[in-house]
C-alpha atoms as a PDB file:
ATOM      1  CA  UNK A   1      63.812  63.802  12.306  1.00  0.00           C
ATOM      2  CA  UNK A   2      60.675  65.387  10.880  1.00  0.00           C
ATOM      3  CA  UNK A   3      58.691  63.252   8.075  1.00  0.00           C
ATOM      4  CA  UNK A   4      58.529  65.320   4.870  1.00  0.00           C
ATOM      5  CA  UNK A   5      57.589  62.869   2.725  1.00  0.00           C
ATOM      6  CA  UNK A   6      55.019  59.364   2.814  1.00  0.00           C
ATOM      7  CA  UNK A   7      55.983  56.479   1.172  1.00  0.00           C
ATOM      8  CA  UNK A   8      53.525  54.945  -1.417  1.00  0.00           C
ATOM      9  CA  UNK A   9      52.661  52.279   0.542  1.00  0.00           C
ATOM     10  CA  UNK A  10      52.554  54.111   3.946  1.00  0.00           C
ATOM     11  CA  UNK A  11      49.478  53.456   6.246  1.00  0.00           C
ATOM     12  CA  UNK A  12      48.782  55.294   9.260  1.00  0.00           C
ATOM     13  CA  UNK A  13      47.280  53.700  12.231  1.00  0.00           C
ATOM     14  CA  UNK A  14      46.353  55.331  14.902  1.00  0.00           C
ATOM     15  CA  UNK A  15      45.908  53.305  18.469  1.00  0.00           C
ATOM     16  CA  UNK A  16      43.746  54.849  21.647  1.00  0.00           C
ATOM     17  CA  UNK A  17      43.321  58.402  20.884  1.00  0.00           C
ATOM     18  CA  UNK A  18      40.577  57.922  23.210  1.00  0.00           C
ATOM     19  CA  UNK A  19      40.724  61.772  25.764  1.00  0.00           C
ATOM     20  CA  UNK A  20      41.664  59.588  29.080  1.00  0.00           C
ATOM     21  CA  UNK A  21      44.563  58.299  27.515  1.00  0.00           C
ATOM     22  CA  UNK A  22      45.937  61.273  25.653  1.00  0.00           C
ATOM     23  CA  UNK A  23      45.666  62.956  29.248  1.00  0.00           C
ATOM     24  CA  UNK A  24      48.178  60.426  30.418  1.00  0.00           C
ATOM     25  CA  UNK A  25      51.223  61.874  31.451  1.00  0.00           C
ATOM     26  CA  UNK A  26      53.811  60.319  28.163  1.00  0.00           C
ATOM     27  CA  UNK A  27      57.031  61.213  26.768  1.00  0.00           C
ATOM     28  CA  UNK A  28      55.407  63.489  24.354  1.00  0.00           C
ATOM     29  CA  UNK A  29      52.467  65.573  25.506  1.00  0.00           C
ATOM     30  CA  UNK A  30      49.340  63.845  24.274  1.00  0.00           C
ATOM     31  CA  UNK A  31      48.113  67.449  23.130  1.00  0.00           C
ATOM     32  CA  UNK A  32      51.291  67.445  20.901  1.00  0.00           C
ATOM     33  CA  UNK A  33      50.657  63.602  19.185  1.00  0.00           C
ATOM     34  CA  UNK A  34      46.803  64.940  18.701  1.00  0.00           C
ATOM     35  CA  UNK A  35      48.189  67.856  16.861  1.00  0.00           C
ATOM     36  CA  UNK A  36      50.558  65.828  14.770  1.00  0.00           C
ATOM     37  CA  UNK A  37      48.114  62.765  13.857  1.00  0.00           C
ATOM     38  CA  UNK A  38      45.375  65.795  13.036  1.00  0.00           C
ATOM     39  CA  UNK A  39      48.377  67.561  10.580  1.00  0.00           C
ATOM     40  CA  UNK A  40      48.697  63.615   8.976  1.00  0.00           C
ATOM     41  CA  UNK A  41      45.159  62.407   8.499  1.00  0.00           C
ATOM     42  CA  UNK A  42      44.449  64.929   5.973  1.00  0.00           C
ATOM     43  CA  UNK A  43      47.268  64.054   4.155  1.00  0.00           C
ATOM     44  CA  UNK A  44      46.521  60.179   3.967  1.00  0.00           C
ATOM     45  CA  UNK A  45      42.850  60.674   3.058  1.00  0.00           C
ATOM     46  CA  UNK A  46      43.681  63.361   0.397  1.00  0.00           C
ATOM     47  CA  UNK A  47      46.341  60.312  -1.339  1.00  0.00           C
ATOM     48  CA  UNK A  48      43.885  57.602  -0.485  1.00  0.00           C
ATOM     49  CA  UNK A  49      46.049  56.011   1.976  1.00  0.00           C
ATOM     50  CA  UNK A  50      45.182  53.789   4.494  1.00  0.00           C
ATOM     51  CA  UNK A  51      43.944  55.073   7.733  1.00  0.00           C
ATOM     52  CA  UNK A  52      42.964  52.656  10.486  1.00  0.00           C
ATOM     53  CA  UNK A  53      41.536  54.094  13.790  1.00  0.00           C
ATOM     54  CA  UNK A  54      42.414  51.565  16.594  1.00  0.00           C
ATOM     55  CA  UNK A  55      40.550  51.369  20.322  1.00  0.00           C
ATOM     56  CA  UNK A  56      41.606  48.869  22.366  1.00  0.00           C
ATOM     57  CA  UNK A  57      38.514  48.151  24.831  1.00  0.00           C
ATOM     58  CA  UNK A  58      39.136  45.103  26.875  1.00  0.00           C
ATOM     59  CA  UNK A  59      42.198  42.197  26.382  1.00  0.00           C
ATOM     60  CA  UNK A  60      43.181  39.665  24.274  1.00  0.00           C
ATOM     61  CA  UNK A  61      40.557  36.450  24.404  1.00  0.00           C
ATOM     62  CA  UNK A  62      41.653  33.652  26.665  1.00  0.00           C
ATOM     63  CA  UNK A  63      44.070  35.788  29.103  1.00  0.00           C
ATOM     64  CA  UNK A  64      43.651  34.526  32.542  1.00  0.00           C
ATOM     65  CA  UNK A  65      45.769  36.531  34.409  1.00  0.00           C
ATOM     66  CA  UNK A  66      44.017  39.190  36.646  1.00  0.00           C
ATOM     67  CA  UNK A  67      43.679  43.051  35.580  1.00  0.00           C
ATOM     68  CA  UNK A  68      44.710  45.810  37.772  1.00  0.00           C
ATOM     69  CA  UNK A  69      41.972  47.522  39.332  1.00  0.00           C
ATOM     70  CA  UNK A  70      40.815  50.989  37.089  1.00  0.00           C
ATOM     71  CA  UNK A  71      37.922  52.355  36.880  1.00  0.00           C
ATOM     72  CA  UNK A  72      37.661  54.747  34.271  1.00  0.00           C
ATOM     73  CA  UNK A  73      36.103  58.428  35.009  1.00  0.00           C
ATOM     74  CA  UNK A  74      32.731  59.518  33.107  1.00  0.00           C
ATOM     75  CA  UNK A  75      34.717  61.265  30.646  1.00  0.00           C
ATOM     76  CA  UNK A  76      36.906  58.772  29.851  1.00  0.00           C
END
């Protein structure tokens, strides 16, 4: 169903945006969900809503068990 309208008390958060993971491979195309979070920002920022930009770098303090092995590209 496509949004056409924003609640007053919407927020928008946006989580790992960062260019490896959009170049996942996902449901939806990460070049699509760029497209549609760069067609939404504007809109929150010209109402004042709240936009929160989230990058998850690392893991939750105190989890002991054992990461898979990744070692992000240069680019990442």
């Amino acid at each position: 169903m496509p949004l056409t309208t924003i609640d007053d008390v919407a927020a928008i958060v946006v989580i790992d945006m960062q260019k490896g993971i959009v170049a996942m491979p996902t449901v939806h195309p990460g070049a699509e969900i760029a497209e549609r979070i760069g067609r939404l920002l504007p809109v929150f920022r010209a109402k004042q809503m709240p936009v929160v930009l989230v990058n998850v770098a690392g893991r939750a303090p105190g989890r002991t068990e054992p990461s898979p092995p990744f070692t992000p590209p240069p680019d990442w």
